[in-house]
PDB file of N, CA and C in Angstrom:
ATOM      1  N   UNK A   1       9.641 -12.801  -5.422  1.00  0.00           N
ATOM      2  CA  UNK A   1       9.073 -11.820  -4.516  1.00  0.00           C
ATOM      3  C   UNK A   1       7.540 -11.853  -4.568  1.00  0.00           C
ATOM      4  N   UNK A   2       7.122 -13.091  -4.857  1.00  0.00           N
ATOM      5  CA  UNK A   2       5.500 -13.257  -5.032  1.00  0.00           C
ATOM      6  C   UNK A   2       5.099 -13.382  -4.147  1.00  0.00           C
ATOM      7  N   UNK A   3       5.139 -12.782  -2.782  1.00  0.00           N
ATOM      8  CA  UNK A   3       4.308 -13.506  -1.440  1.00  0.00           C
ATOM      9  C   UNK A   3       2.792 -13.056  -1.293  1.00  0.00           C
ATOM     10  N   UNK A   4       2.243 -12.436  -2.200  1.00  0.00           N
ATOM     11  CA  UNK A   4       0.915 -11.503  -2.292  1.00  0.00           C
ATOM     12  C   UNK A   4       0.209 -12.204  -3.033  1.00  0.00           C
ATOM     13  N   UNK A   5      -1.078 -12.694  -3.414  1.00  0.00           N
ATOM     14  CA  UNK A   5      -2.103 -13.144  -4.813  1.00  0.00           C
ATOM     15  C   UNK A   5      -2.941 -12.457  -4.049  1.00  0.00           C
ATOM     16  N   UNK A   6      -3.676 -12.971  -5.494  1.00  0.00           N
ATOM     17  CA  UNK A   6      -5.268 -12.046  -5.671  1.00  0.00           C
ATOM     18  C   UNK A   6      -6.085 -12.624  -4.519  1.00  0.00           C
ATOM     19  N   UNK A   7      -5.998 -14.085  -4.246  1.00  0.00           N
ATOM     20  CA  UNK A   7      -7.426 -14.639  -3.670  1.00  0.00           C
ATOM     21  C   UNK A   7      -7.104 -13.922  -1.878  1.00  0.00           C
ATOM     22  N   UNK A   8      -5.748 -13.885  -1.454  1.00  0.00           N
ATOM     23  CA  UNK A   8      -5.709 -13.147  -0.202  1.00  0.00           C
ATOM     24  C   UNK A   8      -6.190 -11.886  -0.236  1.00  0.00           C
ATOM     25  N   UNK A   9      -4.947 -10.794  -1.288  1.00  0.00           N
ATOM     26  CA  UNK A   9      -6.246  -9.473  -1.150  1.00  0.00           C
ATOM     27  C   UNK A   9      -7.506  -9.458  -1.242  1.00  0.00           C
ATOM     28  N   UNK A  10      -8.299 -10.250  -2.672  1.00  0.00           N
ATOM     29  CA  UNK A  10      -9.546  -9.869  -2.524  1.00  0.00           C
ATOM     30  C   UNK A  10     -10.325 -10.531  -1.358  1.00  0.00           C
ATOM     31  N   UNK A  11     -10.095 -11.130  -0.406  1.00  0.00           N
ATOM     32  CA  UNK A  11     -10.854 -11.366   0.866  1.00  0.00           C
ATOM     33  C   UNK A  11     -10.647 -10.773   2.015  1.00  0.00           C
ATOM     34  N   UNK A  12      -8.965 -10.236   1.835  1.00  0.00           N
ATOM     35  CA  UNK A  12      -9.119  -9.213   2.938  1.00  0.00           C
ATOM     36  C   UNK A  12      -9.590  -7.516   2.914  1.00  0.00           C
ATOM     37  N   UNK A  13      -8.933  -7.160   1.447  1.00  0.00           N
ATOM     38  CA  UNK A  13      -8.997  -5.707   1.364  1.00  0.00           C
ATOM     39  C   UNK A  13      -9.450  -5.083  -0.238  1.00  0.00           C
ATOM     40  N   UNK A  14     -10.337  -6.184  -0.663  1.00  0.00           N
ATOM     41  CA  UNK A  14     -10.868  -5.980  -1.854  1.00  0.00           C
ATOM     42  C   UNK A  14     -11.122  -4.530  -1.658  1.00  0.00           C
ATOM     43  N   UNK A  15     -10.770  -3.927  -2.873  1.00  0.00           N
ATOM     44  CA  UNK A  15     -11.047  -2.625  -4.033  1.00  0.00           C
ATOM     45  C   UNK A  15     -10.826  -2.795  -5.397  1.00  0.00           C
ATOM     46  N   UNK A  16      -9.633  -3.375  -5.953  1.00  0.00           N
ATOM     47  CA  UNK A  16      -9.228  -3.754  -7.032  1.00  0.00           C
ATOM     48  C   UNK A  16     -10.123  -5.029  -7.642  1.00  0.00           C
ATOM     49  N   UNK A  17     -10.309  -4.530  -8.688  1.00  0.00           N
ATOM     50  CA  UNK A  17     -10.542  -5.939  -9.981  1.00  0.00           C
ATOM     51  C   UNK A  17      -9.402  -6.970 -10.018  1.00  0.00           C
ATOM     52  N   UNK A  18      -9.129  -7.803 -10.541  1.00  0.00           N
ATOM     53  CA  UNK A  18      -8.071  -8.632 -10.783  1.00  0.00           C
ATOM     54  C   UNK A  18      -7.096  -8.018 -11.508  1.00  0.00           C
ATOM     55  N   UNK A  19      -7.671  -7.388 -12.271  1.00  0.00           N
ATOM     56  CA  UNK A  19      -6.456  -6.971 -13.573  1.00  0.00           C
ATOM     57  C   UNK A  19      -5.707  -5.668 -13.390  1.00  0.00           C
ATOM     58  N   UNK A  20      -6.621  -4.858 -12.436  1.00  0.00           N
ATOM     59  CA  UNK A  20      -5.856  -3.803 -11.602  1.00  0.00           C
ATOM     60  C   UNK A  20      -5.056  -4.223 -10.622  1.00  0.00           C
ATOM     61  N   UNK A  21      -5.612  -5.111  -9.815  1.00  0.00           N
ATOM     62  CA  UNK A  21      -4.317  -5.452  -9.026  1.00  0.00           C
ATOM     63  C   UNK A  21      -3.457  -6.403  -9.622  1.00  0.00           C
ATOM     64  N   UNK A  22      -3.084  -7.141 -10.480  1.00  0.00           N
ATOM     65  CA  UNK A  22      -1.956  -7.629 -11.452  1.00  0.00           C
ATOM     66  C   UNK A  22      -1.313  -6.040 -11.772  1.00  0.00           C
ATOM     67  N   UNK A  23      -1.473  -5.446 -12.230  1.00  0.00           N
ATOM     68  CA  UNK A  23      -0.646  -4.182 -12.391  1.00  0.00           C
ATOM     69  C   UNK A  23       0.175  -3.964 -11.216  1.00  0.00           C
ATOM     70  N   UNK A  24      -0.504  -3.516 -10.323  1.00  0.00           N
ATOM     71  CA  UNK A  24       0.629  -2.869  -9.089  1.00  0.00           C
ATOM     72  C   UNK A  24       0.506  -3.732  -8.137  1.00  0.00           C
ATOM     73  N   UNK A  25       0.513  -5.326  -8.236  1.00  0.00           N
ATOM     74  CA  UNK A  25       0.892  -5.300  -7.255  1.00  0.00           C
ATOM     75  C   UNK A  25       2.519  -5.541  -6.967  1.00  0.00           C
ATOM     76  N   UNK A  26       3.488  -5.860  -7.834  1.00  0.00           N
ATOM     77  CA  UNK A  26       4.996  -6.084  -7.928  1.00  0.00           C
ATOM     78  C   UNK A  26       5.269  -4.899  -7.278  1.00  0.00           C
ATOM     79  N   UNK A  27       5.070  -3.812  -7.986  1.00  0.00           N
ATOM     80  CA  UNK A  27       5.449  -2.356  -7.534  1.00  0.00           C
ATOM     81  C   UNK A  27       5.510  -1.744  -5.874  1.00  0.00           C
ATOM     82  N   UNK A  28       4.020  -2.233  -4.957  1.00  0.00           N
ATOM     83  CA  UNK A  28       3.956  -2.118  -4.018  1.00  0.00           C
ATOM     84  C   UNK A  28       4.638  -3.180  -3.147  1.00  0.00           C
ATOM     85  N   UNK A  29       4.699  -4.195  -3.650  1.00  0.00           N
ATOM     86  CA  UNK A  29       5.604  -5.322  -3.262  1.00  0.00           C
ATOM     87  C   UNK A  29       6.930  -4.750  -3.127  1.00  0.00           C
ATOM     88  N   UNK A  30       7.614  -4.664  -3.785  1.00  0.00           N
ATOM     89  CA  UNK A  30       8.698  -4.131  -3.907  1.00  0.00           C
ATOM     90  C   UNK A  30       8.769  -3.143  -2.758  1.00  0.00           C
ATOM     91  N   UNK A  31       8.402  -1.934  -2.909  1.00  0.00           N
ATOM     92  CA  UNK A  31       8.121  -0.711  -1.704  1.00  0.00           C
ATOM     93  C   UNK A  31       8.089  -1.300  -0.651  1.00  0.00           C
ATOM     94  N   UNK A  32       7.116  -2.188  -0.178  1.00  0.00           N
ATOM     95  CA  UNK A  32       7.119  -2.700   0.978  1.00  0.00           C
ATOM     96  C   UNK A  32       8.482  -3.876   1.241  1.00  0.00           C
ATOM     97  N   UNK A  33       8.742  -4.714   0.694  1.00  0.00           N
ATOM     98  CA  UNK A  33      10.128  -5.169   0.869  1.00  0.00           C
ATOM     99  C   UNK A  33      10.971  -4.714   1.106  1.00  0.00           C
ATOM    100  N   UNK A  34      11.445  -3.625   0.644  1.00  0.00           N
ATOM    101  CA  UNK A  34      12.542  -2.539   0.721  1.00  0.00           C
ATOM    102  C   UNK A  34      12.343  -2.244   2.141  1.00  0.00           C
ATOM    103  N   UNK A  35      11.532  -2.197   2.798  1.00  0.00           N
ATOM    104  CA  UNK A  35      11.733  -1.838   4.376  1.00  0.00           C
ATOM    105  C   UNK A  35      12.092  -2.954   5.019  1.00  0.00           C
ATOM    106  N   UNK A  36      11.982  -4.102   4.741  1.00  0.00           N
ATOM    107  CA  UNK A  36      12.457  -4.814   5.284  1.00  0.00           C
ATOM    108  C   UNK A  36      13.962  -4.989   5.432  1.00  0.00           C
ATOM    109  N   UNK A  37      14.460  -5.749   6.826  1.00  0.00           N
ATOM    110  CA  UNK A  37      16.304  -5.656   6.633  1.00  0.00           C
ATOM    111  C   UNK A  37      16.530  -7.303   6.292  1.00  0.00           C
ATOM    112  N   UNK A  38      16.114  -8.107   6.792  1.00  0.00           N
ATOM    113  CA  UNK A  38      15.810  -9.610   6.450  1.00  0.00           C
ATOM    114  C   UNK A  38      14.777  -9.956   5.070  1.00  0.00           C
ATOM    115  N   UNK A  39      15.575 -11.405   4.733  1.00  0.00           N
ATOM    116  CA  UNK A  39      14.660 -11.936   3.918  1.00  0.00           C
ATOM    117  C   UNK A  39      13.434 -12.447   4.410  1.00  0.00           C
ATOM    118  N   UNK A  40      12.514 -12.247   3.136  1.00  0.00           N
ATOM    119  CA  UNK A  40      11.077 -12.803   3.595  1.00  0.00           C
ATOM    120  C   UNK A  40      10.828 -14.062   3.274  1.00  0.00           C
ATOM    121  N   UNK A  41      11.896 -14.874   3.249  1.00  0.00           N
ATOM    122  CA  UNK A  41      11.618 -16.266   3.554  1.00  0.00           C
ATOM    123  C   UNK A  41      11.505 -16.614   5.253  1.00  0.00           C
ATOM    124  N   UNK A  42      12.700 -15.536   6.059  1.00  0.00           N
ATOM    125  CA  UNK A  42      12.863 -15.955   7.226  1.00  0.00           C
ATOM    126  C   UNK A  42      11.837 -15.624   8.086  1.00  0.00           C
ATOM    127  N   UNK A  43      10.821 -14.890   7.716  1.00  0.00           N
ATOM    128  CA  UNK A  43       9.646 -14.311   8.466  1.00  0.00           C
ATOM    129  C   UNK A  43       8.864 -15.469   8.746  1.00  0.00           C
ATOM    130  N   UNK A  44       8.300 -15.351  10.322  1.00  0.00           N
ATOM    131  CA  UNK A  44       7.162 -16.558  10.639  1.00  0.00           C
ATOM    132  C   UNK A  44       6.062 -15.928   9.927  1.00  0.00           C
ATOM    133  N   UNK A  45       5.068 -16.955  10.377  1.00  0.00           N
ATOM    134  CA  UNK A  45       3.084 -16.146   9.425  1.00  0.00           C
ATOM    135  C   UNK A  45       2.667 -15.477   9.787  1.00  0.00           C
ATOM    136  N   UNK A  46       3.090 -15.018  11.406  1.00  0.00           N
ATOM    137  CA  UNK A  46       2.436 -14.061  11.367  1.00  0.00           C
ATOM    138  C   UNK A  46       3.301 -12.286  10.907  1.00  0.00           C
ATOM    139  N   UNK A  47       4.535 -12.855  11.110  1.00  0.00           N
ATOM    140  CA  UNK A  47       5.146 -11.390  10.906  1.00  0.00           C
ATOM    141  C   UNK A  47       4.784 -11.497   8.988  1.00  0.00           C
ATOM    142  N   UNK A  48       4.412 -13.004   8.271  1.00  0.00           N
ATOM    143  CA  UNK A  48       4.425 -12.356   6.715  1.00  0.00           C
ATOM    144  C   UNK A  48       2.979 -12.018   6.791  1.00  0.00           C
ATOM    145  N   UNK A  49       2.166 -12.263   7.562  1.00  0.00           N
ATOM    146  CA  UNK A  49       0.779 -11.864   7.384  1.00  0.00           C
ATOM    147  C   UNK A  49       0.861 -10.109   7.313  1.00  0.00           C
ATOM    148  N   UNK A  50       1.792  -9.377   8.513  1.00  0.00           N
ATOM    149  CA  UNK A  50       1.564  -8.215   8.869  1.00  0.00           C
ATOM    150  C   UNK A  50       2.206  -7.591   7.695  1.00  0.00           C
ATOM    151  N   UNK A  51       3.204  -8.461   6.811  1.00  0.00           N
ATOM    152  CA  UNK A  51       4.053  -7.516   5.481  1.00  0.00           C
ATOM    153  C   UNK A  51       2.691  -8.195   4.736  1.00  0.00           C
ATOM    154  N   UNK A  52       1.909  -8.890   4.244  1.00  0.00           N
ATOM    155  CA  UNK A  52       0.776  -8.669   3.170  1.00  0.00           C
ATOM    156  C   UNK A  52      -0.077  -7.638   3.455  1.00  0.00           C
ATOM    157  N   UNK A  53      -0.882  -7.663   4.925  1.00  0.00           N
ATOM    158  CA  UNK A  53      -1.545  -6.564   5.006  1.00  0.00           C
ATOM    159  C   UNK A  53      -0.774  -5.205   4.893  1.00  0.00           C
ATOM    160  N   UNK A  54       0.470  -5.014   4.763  1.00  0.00           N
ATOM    161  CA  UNK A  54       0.717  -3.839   4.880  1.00  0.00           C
ATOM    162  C   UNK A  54       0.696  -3.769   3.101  1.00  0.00           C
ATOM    163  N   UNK A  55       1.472  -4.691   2.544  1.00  0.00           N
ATOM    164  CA  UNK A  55       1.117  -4.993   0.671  1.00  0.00           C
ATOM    165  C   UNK A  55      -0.388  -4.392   0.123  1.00  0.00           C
ATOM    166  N   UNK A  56      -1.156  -4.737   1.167  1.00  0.00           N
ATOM    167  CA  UNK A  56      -2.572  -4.406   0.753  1.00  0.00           C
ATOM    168  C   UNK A  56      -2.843  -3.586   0.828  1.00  0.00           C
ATOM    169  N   UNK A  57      -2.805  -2.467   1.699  1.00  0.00           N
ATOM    170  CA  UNK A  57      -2.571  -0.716   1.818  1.00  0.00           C
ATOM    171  C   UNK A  57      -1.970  -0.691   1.016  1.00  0.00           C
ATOM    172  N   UNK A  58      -0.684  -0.665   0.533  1.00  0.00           N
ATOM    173  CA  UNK A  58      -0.251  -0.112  -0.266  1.00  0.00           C
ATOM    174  C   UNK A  58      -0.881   0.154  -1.410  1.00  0.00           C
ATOM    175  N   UNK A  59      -1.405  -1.098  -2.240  1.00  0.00           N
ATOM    176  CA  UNK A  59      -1.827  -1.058  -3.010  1.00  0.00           C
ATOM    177  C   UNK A  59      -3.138  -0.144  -2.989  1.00  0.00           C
ATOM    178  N   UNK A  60      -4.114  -0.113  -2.404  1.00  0.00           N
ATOM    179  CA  UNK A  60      -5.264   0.929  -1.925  1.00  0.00           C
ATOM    180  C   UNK A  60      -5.225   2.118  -1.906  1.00  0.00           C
ATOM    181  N   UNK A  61      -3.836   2.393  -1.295  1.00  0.00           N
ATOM    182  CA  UNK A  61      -3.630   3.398  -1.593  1.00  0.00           C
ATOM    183  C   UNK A  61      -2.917   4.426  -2.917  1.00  0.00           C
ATOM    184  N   UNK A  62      -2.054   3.193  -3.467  1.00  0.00           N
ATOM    185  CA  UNK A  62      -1.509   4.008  -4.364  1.00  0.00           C
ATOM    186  C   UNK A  62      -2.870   3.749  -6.108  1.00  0.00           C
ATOM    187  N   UNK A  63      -3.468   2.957  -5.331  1.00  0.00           N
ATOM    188  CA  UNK A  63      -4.533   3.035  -6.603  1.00  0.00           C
ATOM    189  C   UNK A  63      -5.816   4.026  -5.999  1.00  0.00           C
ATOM    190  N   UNK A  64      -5.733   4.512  -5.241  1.00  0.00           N
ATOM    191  CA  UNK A  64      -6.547   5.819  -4.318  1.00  0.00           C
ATOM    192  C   UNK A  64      -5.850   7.055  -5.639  1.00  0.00           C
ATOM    193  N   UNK A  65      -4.893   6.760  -5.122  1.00  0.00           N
ATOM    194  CA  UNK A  65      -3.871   8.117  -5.708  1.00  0.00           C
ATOM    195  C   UNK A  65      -4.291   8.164  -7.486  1.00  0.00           C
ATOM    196  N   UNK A  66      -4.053   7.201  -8.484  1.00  0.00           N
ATOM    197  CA  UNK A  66      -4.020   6.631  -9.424  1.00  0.00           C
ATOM    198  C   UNK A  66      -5.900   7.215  -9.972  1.00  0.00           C
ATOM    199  N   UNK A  67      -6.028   6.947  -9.265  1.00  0.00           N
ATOM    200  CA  UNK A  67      -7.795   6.734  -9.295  1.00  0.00           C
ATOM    201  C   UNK A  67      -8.388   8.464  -8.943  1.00  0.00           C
ATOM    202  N   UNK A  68      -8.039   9.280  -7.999  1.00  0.00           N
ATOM    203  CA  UNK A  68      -8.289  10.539  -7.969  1.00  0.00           C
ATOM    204  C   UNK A  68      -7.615  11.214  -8.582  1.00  0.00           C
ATOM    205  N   UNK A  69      -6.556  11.310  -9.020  1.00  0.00           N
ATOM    206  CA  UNK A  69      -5.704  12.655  -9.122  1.00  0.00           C
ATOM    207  C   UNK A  69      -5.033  13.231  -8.022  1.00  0.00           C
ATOM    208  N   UNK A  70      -5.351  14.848  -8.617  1.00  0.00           N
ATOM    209  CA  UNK A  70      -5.216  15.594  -7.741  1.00  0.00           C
ATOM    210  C   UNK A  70      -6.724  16.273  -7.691  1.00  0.00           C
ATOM    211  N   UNK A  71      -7.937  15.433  -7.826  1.00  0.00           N
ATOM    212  CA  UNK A  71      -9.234  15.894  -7.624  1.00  0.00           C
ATOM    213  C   UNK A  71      -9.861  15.284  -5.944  1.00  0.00           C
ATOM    214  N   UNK A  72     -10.053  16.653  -5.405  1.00  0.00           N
ATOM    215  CA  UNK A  72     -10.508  16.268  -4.075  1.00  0.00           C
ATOM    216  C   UNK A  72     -12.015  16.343  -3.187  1.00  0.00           C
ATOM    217  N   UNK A  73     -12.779  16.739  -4.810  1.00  0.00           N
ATOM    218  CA  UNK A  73     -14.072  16.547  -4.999  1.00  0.00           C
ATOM    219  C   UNK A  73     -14.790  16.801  -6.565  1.00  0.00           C
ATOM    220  N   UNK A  74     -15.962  16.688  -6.704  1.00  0.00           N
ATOM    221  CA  UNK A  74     -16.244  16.951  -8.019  1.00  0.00           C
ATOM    222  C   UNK A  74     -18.276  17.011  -7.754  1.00  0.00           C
ATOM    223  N   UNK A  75     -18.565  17.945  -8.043  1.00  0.00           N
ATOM    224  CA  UNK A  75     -20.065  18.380  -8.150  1.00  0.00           C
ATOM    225  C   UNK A  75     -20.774  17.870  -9.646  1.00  0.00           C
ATOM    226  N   UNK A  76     -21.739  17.271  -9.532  1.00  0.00           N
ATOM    227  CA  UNK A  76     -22.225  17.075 -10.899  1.00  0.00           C
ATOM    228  C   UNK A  76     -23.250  18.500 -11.329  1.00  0.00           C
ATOM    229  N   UNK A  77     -24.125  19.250 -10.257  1.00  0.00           N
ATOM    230  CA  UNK A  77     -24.851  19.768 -10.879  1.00  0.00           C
ATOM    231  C   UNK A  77     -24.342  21.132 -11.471  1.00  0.00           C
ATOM    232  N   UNK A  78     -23.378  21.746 -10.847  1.00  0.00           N
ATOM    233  CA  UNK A  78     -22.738  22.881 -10.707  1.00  0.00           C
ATOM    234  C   UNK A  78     -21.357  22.748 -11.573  1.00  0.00           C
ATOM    235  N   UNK A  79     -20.957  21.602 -11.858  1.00  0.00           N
ATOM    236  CA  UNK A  79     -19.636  21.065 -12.506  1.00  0.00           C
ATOM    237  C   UNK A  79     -18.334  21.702 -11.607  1.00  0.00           C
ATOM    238  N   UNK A  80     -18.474  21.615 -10.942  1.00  0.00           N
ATOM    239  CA  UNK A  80     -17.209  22.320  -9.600  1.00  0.00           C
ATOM    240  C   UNK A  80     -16.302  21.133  -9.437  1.00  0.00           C
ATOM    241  N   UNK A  81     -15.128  21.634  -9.484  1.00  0.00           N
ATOM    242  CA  UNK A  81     -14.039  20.306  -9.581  1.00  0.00           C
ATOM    243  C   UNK A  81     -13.175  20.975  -8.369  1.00  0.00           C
ATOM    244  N   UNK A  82     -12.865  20.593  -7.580  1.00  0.00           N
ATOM    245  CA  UNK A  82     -11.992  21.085  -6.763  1.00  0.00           C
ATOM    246  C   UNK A  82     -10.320  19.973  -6.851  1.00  0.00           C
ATOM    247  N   UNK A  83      -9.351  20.639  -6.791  1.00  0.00           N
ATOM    248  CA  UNK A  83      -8.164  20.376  -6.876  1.00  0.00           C
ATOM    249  C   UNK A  83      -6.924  20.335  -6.106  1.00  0.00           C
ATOM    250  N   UNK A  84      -6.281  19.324  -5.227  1.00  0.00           N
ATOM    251  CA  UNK A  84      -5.176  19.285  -4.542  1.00  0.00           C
ATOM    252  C   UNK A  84      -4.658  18.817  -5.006  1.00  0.00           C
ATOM    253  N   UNK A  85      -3.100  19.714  -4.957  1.00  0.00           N
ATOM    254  CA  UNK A  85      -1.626  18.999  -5.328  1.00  0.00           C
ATOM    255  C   UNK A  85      -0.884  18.396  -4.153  1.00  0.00           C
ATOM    256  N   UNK A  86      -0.953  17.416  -4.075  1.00  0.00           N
ATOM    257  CA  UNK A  86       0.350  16.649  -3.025  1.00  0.00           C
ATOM    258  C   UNK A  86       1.241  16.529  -3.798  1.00  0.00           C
ATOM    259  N   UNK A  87       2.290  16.645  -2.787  1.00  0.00           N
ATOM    260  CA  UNK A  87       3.474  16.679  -2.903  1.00  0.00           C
ATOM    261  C   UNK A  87       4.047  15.006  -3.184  1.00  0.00           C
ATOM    262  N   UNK A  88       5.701  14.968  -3.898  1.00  0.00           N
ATOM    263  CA  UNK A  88       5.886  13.646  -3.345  1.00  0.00           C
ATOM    264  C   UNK A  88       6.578  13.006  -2.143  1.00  0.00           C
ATOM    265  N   UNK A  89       6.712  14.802  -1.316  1.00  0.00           N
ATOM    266  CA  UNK A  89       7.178  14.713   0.278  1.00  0.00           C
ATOM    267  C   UNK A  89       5.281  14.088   1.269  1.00  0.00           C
ATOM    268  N   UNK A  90       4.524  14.652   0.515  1.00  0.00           N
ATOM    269  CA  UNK A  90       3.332  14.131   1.601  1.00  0.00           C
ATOM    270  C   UNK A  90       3.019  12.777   0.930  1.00  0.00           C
ATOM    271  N   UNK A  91       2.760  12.678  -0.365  1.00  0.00           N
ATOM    272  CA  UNK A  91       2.890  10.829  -0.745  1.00  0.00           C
ATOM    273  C   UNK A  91       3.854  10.203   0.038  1.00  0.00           C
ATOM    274  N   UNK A  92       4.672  10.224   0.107  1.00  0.00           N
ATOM    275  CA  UNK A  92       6.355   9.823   1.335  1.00  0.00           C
ATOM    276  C   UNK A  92       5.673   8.928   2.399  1.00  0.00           C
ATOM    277  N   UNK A  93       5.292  10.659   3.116  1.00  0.00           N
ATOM    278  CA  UNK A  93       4.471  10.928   4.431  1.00  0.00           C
ATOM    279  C   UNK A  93       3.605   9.919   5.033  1.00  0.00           C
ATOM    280  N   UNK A  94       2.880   9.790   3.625  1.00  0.00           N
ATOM    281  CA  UNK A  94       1.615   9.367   4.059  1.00  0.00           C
ATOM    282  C   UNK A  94       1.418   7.377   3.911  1.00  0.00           C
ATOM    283  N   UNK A  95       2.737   7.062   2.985  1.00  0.00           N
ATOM    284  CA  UNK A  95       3.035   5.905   2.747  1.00  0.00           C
ATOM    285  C   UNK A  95       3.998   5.547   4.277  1.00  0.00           C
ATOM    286  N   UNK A  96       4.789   6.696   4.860  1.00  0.00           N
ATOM    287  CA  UNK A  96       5.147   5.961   5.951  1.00  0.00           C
ATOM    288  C   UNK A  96       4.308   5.936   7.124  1.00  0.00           C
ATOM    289  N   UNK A  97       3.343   6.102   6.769  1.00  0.00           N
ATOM    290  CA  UNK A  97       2.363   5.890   7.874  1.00  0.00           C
ATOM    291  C   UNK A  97       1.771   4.584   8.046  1.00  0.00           C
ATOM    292  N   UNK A  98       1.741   4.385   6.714  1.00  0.00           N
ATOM    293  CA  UNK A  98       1.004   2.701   6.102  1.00  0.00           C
ATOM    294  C   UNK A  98       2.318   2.357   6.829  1.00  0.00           C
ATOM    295  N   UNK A  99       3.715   2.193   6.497  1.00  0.00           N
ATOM    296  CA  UNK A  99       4.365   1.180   6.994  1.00  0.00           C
ATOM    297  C   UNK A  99       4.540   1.161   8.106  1.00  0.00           C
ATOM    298  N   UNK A 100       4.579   2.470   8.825  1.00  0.00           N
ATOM    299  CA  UNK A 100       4.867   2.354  10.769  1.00  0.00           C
ATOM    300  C   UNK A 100       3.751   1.082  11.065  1.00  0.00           C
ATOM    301  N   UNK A 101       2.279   2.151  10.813  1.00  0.00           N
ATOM    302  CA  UNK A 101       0.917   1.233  10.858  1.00  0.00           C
ATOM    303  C   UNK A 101       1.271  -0.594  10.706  1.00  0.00           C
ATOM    304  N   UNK A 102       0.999  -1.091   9.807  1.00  0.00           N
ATOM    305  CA  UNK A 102       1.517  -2.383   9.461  1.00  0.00           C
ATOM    306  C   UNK A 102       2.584  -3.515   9.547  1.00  0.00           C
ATOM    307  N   UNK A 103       4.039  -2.460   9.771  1.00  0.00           N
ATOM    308  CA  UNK A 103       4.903  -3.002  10.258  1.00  0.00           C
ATOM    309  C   UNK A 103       5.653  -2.428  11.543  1.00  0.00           C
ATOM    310  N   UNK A 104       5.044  -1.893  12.316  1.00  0.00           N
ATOM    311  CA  UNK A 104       5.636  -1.191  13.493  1.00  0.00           C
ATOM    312  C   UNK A 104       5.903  -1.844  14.541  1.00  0.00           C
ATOM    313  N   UNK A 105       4.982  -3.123  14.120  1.00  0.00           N
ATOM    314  CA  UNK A 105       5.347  -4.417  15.560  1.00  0.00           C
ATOM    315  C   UNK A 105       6.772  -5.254  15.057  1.00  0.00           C
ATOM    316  N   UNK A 106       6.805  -5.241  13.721  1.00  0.00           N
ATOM    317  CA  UNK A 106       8.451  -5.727  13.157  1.00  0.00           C
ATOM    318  C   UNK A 106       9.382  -5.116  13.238  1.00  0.00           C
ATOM    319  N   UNK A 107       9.178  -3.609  13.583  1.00  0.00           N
ATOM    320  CA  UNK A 107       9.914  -2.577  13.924  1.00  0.00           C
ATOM    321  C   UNK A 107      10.642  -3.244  15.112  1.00  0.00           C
ATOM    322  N   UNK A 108       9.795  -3.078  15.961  1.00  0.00           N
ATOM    323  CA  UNK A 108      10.555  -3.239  17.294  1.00  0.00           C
ATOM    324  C   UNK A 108      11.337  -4.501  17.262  1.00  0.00           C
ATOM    325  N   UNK A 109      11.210  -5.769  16.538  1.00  0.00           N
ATOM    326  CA  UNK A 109      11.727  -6.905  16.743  1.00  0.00           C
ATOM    327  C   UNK A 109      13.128  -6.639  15.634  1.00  0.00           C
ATOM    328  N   UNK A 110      13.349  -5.931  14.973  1.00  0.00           N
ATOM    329  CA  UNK A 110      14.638  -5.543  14.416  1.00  0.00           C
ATOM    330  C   UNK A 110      14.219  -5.992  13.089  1.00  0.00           C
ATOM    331  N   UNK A 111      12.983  -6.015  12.195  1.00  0.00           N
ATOM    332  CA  UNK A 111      13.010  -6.782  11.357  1.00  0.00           C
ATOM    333  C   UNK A 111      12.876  -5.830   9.957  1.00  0.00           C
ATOM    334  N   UNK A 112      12.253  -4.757  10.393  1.00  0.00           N
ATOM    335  CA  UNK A 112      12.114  -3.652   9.537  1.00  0.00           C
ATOM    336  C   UNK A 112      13.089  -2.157   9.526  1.00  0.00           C
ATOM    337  N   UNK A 113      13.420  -1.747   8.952  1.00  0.00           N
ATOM    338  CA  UNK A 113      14.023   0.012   9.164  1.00  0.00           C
ATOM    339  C   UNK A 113      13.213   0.639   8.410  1.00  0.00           C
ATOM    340  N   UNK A 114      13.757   1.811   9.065  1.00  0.00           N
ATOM    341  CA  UNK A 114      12.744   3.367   7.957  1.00  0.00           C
ATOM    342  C   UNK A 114      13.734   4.185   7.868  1.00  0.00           C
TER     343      UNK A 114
END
């Protein structure tokens, strides 16, 4: 299930170091596979291009998540931390947005479900 490396993300959607994205990227891999109904051998380049870029959000985002908390600002002079709890119905939410987004043109060709 390796269809992702480093040298594609970091030229398209660098945020991650190397060694951060070796961590998640299986994980988001995975997530994003799971929507798929076909194997991703049978995908042409461009429909696997549109499942990496969508791999690449993922990852952005769930190292967004990883990386803030539930901190949704932070003041240095005043030390004011402000705090949101999401849910793991709006994480859900907000991950099926990445996949409509990214894979919504595979949608229509029967290649993805939600």
């Amino acid at each position: 299930m390796n269809i992702l490396d480093w040298e594609y993300y970091n030229s398209h959607f660098p945020k991650l170091n190397k060694n951060e994205f070796n961590k998640i990227v299986y994980a988001c891999t995975a997530l994003t596979i799971d929507r798929l109904i076909k194997d991703v051998d049978a995908l042409n380049e461009s429909e696997l291009t549109k499942v990496k870029d969508c791999i690449c959000n993922v990852i952005n985002y769930k190292h967004e998540l990883e990386e803030k908390g539930n901190k949704s600002s932070i003041s240095n002079d005043g030390l004011s931390v402000s705090y949101v709890q999401k849910t793991n119905l709006q994480i859900e939410e907000e991950l099926e947005q990445i996949f409509n987004t990214w894979l919504g043109v595979l949608k229509k060709s029967g290649w993805i479900y939600f």
